[in-house]
PDB file of N, CA and C in Angstrom:
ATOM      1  N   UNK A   1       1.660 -31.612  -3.994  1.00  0.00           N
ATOM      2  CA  UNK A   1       1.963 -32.745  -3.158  1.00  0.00           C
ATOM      3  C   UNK A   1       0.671 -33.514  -2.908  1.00  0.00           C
ATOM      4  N   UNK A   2       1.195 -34.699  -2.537  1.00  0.00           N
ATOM      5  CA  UNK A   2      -0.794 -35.622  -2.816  1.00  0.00           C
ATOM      6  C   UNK A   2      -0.894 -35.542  -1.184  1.00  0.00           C
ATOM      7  N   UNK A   3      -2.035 -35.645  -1.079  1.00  0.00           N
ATOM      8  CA  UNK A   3      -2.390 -35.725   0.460  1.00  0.00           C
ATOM      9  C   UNK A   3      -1.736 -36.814   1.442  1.00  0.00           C
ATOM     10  N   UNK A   4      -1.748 -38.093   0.602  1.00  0.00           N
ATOM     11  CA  UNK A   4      -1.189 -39.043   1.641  1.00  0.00           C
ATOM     12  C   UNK A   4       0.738 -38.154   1.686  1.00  0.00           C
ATOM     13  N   UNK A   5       0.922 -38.198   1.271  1.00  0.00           N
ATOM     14  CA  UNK A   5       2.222 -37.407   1.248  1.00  0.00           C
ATOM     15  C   UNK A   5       1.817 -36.152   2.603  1.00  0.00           C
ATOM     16  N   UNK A   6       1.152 -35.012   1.967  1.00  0.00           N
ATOM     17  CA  UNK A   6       1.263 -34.150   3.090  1.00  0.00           C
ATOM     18  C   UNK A   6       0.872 -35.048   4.390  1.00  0.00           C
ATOM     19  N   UNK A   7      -0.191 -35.665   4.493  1.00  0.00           N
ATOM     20  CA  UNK A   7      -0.558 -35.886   6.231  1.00  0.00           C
ATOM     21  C   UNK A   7       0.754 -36.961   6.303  1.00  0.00           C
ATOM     22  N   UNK A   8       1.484 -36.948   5.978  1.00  0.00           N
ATOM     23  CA  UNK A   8       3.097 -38.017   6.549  1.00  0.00           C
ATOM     24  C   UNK A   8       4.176 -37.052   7.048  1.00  0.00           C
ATOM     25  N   UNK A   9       4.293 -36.054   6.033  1.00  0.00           N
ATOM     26  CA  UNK A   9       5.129 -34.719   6.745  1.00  0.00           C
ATOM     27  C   UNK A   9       4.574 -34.259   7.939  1.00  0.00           C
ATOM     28  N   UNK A  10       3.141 -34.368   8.005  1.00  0.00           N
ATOM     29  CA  UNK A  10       2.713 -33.345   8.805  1.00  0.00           C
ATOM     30  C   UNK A  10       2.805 -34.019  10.534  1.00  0.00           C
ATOM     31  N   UNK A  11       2.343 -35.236  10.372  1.00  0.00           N
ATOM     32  CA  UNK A  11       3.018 -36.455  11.557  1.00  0.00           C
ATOM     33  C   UNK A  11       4.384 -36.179  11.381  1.00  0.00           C
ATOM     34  N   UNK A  12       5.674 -36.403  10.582  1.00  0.00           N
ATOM     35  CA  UNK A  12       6.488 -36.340  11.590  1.00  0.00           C
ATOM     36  C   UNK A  12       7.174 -34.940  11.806  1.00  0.00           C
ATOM     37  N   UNK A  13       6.310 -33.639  11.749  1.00  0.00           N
ATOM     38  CA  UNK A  13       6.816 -32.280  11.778  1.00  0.00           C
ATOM     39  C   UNK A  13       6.132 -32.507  13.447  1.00  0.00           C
ATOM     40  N   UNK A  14       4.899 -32.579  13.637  1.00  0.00           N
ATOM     41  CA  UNK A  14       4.434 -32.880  15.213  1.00  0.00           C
ATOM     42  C   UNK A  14       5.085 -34.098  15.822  1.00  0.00           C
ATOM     43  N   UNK A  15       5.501 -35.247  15.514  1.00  0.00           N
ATOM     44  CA  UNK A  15       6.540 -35.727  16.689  1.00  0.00           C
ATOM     45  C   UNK A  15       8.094 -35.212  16.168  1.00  0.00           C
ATOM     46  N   UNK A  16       8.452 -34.726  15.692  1.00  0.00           N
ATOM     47  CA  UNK A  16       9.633 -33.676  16.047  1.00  0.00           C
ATOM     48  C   UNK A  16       9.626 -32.891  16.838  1.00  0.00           C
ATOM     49  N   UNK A  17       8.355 -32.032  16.759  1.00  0.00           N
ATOM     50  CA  UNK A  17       7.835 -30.634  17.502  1.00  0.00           C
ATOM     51  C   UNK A  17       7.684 -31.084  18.739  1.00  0.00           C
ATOM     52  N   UNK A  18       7.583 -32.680  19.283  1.00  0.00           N
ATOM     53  CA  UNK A  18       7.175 -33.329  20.572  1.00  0.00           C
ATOM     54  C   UNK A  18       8.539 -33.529  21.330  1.00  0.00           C
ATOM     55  N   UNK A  19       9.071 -34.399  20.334  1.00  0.00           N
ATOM     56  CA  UNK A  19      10.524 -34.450  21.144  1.00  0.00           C
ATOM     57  C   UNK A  19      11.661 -34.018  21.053  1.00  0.00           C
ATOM     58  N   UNK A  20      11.970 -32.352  20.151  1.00  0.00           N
ATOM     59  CA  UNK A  20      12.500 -31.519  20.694  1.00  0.00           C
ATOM     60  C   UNK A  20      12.207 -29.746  19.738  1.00  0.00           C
ATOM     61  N   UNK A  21      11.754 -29.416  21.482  1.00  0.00           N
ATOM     62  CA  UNK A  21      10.643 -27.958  21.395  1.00  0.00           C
ATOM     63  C   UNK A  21      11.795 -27.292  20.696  1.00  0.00           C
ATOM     64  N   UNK A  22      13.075 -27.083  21.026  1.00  0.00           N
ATOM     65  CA  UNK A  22      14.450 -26.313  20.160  1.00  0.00           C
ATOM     66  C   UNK A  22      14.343 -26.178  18.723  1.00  0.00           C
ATOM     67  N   UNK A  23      14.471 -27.500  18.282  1.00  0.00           N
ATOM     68  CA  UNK A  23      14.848 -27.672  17.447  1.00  0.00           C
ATOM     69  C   UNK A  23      13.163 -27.315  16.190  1.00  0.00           C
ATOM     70  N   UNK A  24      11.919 -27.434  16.673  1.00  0.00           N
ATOM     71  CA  UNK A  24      10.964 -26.899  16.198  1.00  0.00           C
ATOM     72  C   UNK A  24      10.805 -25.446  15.777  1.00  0.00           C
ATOM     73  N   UNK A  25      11.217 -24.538  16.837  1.00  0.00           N
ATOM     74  CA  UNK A  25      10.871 -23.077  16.989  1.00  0.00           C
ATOM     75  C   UNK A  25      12.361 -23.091  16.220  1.00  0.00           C
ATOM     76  N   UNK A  26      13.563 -23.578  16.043  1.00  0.00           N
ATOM     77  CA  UNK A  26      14.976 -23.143  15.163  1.00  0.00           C
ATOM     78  C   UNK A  26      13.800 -23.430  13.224  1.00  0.00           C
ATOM     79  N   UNK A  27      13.152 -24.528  13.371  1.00  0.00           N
ATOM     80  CA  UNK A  27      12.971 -24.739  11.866  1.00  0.00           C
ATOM     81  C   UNK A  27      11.621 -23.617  11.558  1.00  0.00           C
ATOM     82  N   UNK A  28      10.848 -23.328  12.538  1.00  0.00           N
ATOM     83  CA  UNK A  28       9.618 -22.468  12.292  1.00  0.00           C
ATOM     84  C   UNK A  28      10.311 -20.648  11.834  1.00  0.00           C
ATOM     85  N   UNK A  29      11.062 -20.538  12.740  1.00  0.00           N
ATOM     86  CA  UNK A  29      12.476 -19.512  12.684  1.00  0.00           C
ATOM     87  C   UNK A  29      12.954 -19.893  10.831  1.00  0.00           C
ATOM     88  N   UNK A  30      13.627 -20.370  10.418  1.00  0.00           N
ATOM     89  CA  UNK A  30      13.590 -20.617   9.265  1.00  0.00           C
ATOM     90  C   UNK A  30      12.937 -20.859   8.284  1.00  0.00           C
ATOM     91  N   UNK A  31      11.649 -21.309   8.680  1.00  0.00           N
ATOM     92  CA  UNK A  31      10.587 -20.989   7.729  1.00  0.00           C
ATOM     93  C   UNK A  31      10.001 -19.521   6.932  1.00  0.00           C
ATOM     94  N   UNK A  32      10.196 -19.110   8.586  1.00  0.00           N
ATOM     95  CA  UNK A  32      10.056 -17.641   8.652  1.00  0.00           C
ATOM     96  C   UNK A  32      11.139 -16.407   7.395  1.00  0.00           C
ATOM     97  N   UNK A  33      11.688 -16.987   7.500  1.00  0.00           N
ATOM     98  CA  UNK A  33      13.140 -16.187   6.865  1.00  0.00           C
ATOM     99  C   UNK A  33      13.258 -16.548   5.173  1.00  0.00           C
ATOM    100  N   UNK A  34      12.874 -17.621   5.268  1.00  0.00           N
ATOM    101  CA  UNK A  34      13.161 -18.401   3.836  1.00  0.00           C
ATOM    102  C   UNK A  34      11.952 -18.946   2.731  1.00  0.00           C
ATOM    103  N   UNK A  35      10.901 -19.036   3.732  1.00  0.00           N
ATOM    104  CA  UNK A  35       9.629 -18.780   2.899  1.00  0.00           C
ATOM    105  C   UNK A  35       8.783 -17.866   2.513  1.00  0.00           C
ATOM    106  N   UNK A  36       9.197 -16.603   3.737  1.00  0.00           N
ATOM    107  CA  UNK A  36       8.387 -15.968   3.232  1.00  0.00           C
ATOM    108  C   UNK A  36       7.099 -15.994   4.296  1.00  0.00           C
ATOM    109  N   UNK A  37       7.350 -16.386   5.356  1.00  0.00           N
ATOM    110  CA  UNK A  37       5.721 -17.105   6.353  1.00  0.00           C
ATOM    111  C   UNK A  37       5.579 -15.838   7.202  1.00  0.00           C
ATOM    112  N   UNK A  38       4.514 -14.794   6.902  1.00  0.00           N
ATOM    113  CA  UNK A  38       4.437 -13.593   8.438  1.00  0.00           C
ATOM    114  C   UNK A  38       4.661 -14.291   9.611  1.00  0.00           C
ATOM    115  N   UNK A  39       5.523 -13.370  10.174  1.00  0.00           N
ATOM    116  CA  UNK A  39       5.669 -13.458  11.621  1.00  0.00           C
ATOM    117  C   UNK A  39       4.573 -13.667  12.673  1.00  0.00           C
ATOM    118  N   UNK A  40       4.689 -14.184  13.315  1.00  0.00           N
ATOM    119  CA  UNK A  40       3.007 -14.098  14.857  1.00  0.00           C
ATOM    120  C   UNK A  40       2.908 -12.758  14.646  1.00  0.00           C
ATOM    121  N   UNK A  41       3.950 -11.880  15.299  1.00  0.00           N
ATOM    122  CA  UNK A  41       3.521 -10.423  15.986  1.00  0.00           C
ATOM    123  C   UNK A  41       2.759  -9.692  14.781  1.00  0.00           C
ATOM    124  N   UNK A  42       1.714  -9.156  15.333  1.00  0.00           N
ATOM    125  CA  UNK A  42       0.773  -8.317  14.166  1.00  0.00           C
ATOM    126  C   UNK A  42       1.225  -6.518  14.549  1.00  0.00           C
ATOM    127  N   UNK A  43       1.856  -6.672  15.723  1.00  0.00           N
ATOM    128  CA  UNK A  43       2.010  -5.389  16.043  1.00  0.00           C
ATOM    129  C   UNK A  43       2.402  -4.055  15.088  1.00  0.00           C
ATOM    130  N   UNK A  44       3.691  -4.263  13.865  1.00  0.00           N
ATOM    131  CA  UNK A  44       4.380  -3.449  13.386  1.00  0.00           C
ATOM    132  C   UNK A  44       3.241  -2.867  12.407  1.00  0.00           C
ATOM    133  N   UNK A  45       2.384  -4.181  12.009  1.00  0.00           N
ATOM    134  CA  UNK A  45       1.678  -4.392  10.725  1.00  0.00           C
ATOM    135  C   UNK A  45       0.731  -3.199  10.985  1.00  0.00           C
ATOM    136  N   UNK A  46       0.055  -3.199  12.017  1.00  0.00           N
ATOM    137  CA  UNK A  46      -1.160  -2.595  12.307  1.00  0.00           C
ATOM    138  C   UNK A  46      -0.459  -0.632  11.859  1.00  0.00           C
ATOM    139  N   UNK A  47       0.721  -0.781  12.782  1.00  0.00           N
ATOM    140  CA  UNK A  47       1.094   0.878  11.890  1.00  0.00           C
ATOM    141  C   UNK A  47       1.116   1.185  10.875  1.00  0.00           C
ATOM    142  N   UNK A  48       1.415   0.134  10.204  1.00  0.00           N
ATOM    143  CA  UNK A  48       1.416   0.651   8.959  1.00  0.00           C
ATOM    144  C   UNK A  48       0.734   0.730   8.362  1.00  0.00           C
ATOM    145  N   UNK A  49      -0.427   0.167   8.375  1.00  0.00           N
ATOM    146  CA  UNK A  49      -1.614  -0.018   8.391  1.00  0.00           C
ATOM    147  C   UNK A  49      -2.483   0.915   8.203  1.00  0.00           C
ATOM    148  N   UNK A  50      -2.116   2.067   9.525  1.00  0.00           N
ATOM    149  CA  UNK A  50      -2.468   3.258   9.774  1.00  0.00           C
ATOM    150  C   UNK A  50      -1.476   4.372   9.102  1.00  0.00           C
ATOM    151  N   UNK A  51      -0.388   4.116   9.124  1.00  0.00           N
ATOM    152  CA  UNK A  51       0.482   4.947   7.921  1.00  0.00           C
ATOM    153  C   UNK A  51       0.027   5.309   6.465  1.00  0.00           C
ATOM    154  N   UNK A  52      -0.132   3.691   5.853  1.00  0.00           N
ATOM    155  CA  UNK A  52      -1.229   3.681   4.862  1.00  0.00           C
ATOM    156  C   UNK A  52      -2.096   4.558   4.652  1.00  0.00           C
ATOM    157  N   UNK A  53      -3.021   4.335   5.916  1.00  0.00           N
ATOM    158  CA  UNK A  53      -4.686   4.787   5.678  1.00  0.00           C
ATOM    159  C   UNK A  53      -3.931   6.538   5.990  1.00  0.00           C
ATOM    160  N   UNK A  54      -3.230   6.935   6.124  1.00  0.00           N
ATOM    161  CA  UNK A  54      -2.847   8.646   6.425  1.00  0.00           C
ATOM    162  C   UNK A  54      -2.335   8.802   5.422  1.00  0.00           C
ATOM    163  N   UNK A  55      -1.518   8.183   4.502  1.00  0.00           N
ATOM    164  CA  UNK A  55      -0.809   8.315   3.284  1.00  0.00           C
ATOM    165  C   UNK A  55      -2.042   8.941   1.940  1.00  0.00           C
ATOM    166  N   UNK A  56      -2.944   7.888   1.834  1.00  0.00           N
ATOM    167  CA  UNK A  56      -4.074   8.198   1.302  1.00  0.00           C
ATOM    168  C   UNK A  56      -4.780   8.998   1.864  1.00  0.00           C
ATOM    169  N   UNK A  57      -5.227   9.060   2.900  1.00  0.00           N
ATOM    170  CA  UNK A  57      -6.275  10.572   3.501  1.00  0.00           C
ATOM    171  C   UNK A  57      -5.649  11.936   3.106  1.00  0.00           C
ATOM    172  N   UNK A  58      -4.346  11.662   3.195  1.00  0.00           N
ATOM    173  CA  UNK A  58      -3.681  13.579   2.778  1.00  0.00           C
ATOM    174  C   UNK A  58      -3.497  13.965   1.381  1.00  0.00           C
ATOM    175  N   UNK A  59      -3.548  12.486   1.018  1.00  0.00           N
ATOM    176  CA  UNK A  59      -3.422  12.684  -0.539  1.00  0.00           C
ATOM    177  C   UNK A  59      -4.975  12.739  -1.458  1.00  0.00           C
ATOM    178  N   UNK A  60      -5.785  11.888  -0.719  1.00  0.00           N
ATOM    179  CA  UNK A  60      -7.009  12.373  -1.480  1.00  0.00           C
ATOM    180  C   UNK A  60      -7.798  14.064  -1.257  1.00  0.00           C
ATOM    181  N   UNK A  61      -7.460  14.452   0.078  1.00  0.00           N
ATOM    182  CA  UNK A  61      -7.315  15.631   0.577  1.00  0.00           C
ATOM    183  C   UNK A  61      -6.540  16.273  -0.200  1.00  0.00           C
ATOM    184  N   UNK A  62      -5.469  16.564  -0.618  1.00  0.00           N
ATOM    185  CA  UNK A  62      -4.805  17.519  -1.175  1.00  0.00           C
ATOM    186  C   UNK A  62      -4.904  17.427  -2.923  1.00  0.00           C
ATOM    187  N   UNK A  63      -5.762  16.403  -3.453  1.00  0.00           N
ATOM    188  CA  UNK A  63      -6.213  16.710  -4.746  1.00  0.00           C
ATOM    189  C   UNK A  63      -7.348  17.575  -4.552  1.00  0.00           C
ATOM    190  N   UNK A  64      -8.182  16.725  -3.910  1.00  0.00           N
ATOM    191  CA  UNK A  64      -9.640  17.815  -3.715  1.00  0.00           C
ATOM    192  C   UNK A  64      -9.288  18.872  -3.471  1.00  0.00           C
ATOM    193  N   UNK A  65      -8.598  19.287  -2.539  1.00  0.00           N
ATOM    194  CA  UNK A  65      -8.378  21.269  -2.882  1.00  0.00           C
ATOM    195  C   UNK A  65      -7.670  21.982  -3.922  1.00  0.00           C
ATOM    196  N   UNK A  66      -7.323  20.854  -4.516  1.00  0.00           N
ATOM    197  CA  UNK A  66      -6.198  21.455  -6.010  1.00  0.00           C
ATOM    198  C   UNK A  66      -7.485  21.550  -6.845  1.00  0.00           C
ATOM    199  N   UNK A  67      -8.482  20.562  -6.618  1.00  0.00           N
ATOM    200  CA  UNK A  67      -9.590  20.583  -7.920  1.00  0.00           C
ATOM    201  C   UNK A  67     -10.053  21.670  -7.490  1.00  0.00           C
ATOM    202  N   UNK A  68     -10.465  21.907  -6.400  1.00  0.00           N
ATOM    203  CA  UNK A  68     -11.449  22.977  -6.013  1.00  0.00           C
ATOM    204  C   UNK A  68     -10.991  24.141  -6.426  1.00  0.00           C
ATOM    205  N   UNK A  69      -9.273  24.655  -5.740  1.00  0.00           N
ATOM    206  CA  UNK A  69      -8.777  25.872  -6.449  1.00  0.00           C
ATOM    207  C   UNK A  69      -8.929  25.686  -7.834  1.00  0.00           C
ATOM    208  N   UNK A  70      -9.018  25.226  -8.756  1.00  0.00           N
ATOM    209  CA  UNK A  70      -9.066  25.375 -10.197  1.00  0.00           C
ATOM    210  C   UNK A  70     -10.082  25.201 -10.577  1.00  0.00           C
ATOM    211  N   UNK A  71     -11.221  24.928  -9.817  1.00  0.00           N
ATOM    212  CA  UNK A  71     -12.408  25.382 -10.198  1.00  0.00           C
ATOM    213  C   UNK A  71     -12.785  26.486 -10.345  1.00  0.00           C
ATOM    214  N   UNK A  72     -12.275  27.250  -9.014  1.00  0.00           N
ATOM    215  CA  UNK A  72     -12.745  28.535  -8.569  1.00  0.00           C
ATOM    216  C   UNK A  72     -11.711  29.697  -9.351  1.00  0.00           C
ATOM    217  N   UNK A  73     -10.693  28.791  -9.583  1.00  0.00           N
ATOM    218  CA  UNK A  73     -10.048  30.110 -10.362  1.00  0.00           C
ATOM    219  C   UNK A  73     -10.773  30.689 -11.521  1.00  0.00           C
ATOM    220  N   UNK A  74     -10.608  32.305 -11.474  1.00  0.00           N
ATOM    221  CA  UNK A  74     -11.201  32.589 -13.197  1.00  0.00           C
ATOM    222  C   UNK A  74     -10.662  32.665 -14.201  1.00  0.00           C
ATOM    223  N   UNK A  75     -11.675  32.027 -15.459  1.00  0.00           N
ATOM    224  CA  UNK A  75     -10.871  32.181 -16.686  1.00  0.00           C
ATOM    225  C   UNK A  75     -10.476  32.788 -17.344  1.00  0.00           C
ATOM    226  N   UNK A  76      -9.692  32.891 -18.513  1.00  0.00           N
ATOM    227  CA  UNK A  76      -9.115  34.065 -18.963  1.00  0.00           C
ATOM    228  C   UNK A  76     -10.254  34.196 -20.116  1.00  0.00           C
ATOM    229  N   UNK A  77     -10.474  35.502 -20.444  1.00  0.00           N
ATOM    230  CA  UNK A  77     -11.176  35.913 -21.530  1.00  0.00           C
ATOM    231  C   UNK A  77     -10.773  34.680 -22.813  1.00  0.00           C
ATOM    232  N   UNK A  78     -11.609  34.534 -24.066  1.00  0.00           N
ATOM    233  CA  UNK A  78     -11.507  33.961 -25.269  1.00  0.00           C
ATOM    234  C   UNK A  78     -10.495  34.988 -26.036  1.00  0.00           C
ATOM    235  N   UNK A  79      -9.513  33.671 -26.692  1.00  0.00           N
ATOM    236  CA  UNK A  79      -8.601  34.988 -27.590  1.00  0.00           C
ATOM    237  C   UNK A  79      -9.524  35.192 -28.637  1.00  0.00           C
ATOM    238  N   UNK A  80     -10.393  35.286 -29.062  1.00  0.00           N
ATOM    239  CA  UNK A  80     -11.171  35.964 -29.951  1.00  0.00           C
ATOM    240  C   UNK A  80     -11.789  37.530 -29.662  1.00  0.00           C
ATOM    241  N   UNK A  81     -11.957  37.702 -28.442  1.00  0.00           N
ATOM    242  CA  UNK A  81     -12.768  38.724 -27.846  1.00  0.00           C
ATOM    243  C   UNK A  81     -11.641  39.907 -27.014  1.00  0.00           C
ATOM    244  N   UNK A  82     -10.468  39.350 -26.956  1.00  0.00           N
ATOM    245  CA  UNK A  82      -9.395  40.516 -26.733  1.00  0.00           C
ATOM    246  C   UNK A  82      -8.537  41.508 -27.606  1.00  0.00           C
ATOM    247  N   UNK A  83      -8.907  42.248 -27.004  1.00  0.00           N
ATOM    248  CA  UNK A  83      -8.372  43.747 -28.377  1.00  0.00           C
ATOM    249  C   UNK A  83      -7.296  44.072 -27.921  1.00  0.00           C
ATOM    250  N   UNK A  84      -6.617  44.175 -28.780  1.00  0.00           N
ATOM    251  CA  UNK A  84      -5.231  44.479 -28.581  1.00  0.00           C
ATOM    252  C   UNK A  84      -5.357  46.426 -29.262  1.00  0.00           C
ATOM    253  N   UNK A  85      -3.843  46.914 -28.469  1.00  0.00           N
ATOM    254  CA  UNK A  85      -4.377  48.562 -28.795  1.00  0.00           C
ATOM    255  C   UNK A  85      -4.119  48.721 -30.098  1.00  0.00           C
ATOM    256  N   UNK A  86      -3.340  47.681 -30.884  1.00  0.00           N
ATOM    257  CA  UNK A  86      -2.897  48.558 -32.497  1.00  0.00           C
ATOM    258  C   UNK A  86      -4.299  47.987 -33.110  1.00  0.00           C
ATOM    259  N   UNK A  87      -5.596  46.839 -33.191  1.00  0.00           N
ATOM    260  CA  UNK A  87      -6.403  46.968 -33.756  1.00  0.00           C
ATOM    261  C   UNK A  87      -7.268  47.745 -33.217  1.00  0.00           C
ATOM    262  N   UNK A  88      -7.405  48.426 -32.258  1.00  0.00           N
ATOM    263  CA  UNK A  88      -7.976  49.479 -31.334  1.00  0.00           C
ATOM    264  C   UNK A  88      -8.366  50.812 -31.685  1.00  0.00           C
ATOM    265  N   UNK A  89      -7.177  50.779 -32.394  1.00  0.00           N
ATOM    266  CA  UNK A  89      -6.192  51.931 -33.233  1.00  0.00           C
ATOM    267  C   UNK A  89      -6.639  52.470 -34.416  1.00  0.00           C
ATOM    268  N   UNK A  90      -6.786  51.148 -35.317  1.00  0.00           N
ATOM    269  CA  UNK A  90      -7.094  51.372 -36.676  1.00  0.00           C
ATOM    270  C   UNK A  90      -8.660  51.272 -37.123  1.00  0.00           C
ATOM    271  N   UNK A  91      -9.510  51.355 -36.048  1.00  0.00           N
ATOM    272  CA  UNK A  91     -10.723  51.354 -36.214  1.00  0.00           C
ATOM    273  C   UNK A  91     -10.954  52.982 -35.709  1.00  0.00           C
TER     274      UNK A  91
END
């Protein structure tokens, strides 16, 4: 949209918004719904926020001890170096 265009909407969205407050907060209300525009309240956001940041903390947490147990686990001998009893046997 070219500018002289937007600053013409934008005058008569503020004398609408002047002479009737209803009918402003009904179209901001629909903006809301149909564009796609966040809401004012930041409130819900912020939990989740923190949901988030716990989602990832337990999960980077619970790889690191999976790595760690499988670090620490021991390995199994090389199948080269395990004797079985029938070649055991024949020596």
């Amino acid at each position: 949209m070219e500018s002289h265009e937007h600053d013409m909407l934008t005058e008569i969205e503020r004398c609408l918004a002047r002479e009737d407050p209803d009918l402003d907060a009904r179209i901001d209300l629909l903006n809301q719904q149909f564009c796609g525009d966040p809401p004012d309240d930041h409130g819900p956001r912020k939990h989740l926020d923190w949901s988030v940041l716990a989602l990832v903390l337990i999960s980077l947490l619970t790889v690191g001890l999976m790595a760690f147990a499988a670090a620490r686990s021991p390995s199994p001998p090389p199948a080269d170096r395990v004797e079985t009893s029938t070649s055991a046997a024949a020596w």
